[in-house]
C-alpha atoms as a PDB file:
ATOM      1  CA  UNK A   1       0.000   0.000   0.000  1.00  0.00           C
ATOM      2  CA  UNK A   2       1.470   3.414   0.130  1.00  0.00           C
ATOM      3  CA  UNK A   3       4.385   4.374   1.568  1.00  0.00           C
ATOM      4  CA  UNK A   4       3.135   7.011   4.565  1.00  0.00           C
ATOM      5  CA  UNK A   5      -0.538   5.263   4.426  1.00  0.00           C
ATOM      6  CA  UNK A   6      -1.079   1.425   4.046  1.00  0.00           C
ATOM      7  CA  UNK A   7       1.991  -0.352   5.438  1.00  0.00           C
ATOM      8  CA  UNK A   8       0.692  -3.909   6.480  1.00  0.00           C
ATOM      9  CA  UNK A   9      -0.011  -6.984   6.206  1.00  0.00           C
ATOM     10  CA  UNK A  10       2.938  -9.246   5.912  1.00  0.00           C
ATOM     11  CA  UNK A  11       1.428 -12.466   6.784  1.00  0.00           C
ATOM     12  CA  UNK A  12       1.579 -13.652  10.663  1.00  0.00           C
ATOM     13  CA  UNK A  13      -0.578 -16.518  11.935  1.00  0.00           C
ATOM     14  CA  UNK A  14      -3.194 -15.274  10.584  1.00  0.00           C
ATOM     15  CA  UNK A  15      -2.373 -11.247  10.061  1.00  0.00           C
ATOM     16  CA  UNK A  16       1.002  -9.417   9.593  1.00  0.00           C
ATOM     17  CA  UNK A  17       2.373  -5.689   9.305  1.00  0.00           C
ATOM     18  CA  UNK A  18       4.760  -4.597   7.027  1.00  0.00           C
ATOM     19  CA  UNK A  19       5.735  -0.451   7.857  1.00  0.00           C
ATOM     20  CA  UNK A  20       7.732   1.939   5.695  1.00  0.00           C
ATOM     21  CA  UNK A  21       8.938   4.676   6.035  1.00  0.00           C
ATOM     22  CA  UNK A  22       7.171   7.698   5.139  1.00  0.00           C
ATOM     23  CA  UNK A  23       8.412   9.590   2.569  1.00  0.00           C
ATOM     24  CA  UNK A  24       9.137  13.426   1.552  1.00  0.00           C
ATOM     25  CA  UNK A  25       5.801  14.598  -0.986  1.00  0.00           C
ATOM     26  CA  UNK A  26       4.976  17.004  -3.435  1.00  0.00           C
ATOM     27  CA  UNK A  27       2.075  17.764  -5.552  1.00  0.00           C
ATOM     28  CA  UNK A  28       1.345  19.117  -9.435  1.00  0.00           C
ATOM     29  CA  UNK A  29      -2.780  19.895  -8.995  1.00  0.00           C
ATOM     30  CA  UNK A  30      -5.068  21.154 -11.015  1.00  0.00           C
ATOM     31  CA  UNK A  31      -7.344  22.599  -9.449  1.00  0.00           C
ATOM     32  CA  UNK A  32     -11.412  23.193 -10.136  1.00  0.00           C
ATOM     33  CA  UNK A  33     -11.462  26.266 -11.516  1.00  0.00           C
ATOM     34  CA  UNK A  34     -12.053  25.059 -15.084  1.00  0.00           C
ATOM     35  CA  UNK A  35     -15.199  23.824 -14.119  1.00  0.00           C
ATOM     36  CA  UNK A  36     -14.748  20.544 -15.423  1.00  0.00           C
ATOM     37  CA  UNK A  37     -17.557  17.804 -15.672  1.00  0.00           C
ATOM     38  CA  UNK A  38     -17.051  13.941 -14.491  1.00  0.00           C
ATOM     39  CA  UNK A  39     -16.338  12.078 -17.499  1.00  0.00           C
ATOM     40  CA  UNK A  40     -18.226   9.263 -18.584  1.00  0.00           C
ATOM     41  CA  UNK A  41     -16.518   6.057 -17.851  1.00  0.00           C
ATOM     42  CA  UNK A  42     -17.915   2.128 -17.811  1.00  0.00           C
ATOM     43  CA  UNK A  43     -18.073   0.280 -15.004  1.00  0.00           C
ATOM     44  CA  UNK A  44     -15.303  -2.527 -15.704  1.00  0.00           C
ATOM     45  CA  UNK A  45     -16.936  -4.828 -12.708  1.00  0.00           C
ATOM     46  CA  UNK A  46     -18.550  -4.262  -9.393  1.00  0.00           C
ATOM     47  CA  UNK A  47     -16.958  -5.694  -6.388  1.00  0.00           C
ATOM     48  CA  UNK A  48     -19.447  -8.250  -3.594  1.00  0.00           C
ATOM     49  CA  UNK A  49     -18.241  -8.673   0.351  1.00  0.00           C
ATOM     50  CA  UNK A  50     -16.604 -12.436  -0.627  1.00  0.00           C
ATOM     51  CA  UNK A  51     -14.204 -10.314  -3.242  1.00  0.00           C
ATOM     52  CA  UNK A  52     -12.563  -8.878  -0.223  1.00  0.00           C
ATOM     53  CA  UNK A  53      -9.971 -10.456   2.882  1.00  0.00           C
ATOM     54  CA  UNK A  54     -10.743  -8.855   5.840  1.00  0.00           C
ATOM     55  CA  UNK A  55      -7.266  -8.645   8.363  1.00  0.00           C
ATOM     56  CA  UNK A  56      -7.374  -7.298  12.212  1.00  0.00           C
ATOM     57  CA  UNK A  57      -4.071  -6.688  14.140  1.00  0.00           C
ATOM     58  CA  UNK A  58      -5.976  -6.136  17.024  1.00  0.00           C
ATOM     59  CA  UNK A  59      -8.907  -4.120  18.755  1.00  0.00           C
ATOM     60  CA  UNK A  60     -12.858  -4.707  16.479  1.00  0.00           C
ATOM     61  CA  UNK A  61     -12.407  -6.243  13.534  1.00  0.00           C
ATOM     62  CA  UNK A  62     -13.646  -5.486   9.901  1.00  0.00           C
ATOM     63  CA  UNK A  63     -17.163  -6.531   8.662  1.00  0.00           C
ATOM     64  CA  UNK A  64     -19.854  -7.197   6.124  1.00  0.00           C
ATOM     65  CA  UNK A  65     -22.414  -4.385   6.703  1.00  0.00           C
ATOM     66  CA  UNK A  66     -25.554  -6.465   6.922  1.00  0.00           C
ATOM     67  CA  UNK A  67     -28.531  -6.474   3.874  1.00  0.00           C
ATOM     68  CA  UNK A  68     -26.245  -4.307   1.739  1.00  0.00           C
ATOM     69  CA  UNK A  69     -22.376  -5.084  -0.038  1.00  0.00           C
ATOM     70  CA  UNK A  70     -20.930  -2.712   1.799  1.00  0.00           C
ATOM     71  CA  UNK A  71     -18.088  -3.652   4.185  1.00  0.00           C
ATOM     72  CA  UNK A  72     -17.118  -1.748   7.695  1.00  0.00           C
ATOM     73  CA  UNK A  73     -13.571  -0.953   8.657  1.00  0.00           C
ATOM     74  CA  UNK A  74     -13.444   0.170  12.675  1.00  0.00           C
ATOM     75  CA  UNK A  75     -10.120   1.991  13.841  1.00  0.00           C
ATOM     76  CA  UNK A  76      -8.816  -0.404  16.182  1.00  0.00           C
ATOM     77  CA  UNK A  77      -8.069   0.984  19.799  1.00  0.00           C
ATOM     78  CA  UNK A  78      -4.429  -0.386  20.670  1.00  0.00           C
ATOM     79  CA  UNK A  79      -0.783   1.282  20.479  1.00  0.00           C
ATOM     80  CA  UNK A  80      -0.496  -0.083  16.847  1.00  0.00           C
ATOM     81  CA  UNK A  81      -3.760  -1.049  15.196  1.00  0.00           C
ATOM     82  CA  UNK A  82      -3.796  -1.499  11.396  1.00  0.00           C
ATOM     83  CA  UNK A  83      -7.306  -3.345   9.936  1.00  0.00           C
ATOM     84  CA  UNK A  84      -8.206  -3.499   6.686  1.00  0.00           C
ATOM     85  CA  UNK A  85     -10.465  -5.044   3.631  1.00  0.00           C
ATOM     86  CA  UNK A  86      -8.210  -6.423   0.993  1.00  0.00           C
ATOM     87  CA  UNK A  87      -9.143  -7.765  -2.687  1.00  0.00           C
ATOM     88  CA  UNK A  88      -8.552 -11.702  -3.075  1.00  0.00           C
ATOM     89  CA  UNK A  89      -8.228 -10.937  -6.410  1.00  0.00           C
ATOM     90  CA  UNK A  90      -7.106  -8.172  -8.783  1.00  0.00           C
ATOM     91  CA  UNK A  91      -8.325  -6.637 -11.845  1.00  0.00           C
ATOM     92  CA  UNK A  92      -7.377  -4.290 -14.733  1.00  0.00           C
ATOM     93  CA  UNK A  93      -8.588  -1.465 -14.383  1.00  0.00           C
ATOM     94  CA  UNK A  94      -7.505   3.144 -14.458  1.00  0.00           C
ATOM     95  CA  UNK A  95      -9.588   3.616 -11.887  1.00  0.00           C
ATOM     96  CA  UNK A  96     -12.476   3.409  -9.063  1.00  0.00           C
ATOM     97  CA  UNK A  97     -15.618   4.930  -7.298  1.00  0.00           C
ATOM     98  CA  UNK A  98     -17.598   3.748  -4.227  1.00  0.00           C
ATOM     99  CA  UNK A  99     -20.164   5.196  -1.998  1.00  0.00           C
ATOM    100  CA  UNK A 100     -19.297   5.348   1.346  1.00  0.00           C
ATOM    101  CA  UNK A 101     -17.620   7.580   4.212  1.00  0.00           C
ATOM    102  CA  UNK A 102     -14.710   8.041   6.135  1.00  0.00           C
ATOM    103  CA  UNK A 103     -15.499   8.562  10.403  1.00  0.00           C
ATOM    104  CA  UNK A 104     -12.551   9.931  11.348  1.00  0.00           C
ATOM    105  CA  UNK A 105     -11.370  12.598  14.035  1.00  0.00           C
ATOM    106  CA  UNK A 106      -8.409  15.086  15.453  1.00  0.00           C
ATOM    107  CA  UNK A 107      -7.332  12.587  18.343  1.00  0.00           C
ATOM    108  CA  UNK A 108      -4.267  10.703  16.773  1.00  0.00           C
ATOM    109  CA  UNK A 109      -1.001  11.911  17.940  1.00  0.00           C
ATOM    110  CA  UNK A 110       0.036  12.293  14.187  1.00  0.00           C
ATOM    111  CA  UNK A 111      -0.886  12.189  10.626  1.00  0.00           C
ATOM    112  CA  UNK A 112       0.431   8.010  10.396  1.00  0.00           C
ATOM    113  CA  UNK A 113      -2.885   7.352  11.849  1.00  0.00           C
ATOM    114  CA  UNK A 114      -4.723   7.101   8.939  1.00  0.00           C
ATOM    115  CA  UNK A 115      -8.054   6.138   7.115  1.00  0.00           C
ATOM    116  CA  UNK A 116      -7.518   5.082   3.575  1.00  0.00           C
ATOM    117  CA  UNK A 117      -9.183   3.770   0.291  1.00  0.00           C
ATOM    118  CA  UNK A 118      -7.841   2.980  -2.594  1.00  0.00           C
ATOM    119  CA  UNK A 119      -6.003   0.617  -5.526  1.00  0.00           C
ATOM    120  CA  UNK A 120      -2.628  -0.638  -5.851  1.00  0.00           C
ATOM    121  CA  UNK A 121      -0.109  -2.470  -7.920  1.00  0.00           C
ATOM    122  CA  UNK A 122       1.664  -3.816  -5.442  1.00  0.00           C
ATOM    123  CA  UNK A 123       0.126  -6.332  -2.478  1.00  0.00           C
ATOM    124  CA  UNK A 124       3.898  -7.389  -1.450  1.00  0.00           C
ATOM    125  CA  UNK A 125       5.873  -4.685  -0.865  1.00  0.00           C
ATOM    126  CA  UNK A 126       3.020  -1.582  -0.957  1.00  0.00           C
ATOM    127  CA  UNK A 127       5.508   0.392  -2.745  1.00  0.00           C
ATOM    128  CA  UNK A 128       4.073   0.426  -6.081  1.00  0.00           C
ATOM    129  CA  UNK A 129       1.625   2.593  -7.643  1.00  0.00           C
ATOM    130  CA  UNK A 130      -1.556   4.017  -6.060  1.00  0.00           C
ATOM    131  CA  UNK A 131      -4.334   5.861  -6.550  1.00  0.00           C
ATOM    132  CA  UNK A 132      -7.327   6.965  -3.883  1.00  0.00           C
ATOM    133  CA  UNK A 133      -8.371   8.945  -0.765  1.00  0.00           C
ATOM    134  CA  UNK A 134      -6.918   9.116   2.322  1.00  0.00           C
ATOM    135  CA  UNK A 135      -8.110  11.215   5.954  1.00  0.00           C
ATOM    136  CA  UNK A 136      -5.405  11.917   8.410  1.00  0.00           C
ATOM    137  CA  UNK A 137      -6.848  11.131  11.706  1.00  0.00           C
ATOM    138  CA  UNK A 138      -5.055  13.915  13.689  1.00  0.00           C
ATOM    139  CA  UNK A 139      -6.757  16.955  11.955  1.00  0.00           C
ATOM    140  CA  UNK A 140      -9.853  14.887  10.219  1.00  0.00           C
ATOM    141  CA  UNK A 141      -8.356  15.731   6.977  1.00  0.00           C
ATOM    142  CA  UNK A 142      -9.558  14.565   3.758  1.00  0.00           C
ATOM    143  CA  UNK A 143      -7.360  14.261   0.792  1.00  0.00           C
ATOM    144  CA  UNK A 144      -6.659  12.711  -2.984  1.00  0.00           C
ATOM    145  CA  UNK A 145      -3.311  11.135  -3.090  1.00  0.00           C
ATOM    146  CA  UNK A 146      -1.150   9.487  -5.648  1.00  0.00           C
ATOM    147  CA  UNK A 147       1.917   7.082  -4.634  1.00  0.00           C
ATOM    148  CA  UNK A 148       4.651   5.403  -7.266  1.00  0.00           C
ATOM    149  CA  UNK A 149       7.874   5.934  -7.853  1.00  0.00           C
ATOM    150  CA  UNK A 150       8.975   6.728  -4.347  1.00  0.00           C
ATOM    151  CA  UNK A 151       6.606   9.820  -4.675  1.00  0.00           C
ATOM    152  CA  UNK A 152       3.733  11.064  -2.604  1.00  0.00           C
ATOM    153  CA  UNK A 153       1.566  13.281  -3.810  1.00  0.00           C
ATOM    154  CA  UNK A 154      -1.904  14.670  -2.009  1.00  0.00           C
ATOM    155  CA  UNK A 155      -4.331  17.275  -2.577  1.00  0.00           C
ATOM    156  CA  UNK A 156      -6.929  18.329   0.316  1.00  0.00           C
ATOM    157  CA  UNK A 157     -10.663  17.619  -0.466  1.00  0.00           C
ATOM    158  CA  UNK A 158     -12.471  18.182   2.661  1.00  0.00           C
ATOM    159  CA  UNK A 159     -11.913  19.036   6.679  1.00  0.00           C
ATOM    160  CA  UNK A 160     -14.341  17.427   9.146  1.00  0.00           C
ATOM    161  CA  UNK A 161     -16.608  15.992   6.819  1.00  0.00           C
ATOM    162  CA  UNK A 162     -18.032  12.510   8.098  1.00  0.00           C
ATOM    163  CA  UNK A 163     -20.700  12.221   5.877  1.00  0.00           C
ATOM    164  CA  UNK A 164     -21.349  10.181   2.775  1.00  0.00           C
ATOM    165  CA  UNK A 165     -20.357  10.845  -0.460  1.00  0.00           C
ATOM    166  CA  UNK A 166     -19.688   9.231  -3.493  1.00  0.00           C
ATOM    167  CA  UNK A 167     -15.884   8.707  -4.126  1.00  0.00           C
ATOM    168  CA  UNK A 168     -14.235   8.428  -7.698  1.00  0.00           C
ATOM    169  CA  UNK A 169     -10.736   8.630  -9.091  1.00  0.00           C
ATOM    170  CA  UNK A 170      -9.907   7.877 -12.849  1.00  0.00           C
ATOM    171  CA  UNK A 171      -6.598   7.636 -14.709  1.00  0.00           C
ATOM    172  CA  UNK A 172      -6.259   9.825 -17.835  1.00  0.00           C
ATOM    173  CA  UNK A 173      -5.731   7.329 -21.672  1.00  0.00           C
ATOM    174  CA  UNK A 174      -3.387  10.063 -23.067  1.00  0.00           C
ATOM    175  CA  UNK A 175      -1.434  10.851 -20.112  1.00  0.00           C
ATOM    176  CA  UNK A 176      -0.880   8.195 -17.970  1.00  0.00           C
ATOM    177  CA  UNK A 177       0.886   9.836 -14.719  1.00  0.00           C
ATOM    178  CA  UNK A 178      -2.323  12.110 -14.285  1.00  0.00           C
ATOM    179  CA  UNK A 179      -5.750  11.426 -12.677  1.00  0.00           C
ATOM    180  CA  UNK A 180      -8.988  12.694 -11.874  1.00  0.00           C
ATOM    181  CA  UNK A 181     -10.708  13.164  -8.404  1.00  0.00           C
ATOM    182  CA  UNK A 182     -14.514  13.393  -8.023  1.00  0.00           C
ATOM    183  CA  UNK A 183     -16.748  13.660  -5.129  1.00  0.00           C
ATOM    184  CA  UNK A 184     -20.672  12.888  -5.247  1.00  0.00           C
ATOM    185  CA  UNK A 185     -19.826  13.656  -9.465  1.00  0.00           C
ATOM    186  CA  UNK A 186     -18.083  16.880  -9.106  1.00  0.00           C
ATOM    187  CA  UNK A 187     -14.273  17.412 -10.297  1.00  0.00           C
ATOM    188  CA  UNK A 188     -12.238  18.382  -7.398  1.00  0.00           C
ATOM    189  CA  UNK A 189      -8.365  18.276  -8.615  1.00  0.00           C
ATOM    190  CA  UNK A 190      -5.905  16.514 -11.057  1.00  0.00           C
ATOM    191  CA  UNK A 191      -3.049  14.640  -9.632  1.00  0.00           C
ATOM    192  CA  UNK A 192       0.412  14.131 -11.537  1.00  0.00           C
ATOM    193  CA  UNK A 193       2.869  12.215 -11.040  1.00  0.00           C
ATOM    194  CA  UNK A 194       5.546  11.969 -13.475  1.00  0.00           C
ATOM    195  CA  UNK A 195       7.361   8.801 -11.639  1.00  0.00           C
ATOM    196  CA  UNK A 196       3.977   7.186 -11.332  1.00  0.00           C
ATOM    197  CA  UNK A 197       1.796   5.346 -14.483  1.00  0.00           C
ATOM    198  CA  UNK A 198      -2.166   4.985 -13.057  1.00  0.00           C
ATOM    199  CA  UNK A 199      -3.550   3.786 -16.126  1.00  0.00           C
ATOM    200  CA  UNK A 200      -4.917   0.093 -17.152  1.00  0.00           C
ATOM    201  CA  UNK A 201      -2.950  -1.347 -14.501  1.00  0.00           C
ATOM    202  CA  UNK A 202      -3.739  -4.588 -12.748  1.00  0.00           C
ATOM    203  CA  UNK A 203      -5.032  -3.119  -9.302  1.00  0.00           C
ATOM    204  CA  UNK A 204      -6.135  -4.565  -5.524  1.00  0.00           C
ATOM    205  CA  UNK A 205      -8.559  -2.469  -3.984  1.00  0.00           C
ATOM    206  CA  UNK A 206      -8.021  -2.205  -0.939  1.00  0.00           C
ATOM    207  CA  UNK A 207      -9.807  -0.059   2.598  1.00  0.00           C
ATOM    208  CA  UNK A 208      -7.629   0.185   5.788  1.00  0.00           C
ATOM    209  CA  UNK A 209      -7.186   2.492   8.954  1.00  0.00           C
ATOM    210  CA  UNK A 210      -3.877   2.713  10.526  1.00  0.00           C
ATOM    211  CA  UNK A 211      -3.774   3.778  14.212  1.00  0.00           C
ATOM    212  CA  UNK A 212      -0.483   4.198  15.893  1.00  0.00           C
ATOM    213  CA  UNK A 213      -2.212   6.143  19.042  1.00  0.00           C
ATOM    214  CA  UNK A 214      -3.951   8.884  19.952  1.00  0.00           C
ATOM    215  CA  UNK A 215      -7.296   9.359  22.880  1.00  0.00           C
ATOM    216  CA  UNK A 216      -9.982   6.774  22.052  1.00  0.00           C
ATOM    217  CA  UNK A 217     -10.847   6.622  18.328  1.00  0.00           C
ATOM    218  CA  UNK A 218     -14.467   4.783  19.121  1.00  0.00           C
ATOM    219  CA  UNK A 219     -16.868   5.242  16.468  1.00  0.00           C
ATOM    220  CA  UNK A 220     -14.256   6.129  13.590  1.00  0.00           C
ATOM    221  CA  UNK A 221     -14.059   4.004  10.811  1.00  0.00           C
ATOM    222  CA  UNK A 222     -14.207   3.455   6.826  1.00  0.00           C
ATOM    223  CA  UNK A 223     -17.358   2.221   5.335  1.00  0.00           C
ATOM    224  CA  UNK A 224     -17.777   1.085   1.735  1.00  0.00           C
ATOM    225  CA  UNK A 225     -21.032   0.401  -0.780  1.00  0.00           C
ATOM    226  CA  UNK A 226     -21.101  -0.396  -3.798  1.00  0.00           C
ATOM    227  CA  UNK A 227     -16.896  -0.701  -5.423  1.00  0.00           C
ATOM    228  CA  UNK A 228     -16.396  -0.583  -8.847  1.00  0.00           C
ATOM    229  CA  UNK A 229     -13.231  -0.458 -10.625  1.00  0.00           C
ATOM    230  CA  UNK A 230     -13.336   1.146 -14.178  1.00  0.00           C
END
């Protein structure tokens, strides 16, 4: 997973955590001033509860939301707590949208606590490339990020927003190291990365909180309705 956000899972009994290191970030954005309208893309294939692995390192554990295909991520209350809903399987795809919302708070001691979503490259190392949204749980920060090629990139979206919204990101055909962020259908930036390539890649998706500490994050946590990957 990225870098600063999604460092776990190397297998344990039945879990495991790999972390790296965060890395120094910089952005090229776009931003909405030239009123630009989603684009029209085709649903490649929609992703059900048994497409995804759900992993606990400790504190409450991941879940199918009940009656709908949406899947629950709590932030897990211990010194290091890093939970997420993984793809089994992967899938070609330049981009993704779901409906859902991230919980989060100001409480963490630092930005590496973390809510994410997103899709990746890489399920080994979590250093490849990356494309989704990600709320740092010490200011309740929303943002669009890109990862690849050791780079970082974010833009801020939203502060303090819990609700739900409707999350998309698509990779541009004639310029691969660029994509588009959406909320609820309306263009909020352009990412680039020129050490990056986002487009027709064969991508996880994956959700996941990170906690490394903070005052009691009860009640935060990712949920996720209907995934699609484009």
């Amino acid at each position: 997973m990225k870098q600063p956000i999604l460092k776990f899972m190397m297998a344990t009994a039945i879990v495991g955590v790999a972390a790296l290191c965060l890395q120094s970030c910089k952005k090229d954005v776009k931003e909405k001033t030239d009123g630009k309208a989603e684009k029209t893309t085709t649903a490649r294939g929609a992703l059900g509860q048994n497409n995804f692995n759900l992993w606990v390192t400790c504190g409450a554990a991941p879940y199918n939301i009940s009656g709908t295909n949406g899947i629950c991520i709590p932030v897990g209350n211990c010194s290091t707590a890093i939970n997420a809903a993984q793809q089994n399987g992967g899938q070609y795809a330049s981009g993704i949208q779901f409906y859902g919302c991230f919980k989060g708070g100001s409480n963490a001691y630092s930005g590496s606590s973390e809510q994410a979503v997103f899709v990746c490259d890489n399920v080994q190392q979590w250093n490849g490339n990356e494309m989704g949204f990600v709320k740092t749980l010490e200011n309740n920060d929303l943002k669009a990020y890109l990862q690849g090629g050791g780079q970082y990139i974010t833009y801020l979206i939203s502060d303090n927003d819990n609700g739900y919204h409707t999350y998309k990101c698509q990779a541009r055909a004639n310029n691969t190291h660029m994509v588009d962020f959406y909320v609820d259908g309306v263009y909020k930036c352009t990412l680039t990365n020129n050490s990056g390539s986002y487009y027709n890649k064969w991508y996880y998706f994956v959700g996941t909180n990170h906690w490394y500490g903070g005052s009691n994050p009860t009640g935060q946590q990712i949920e996720m309705y209907n995934m699609v990957t484009y």
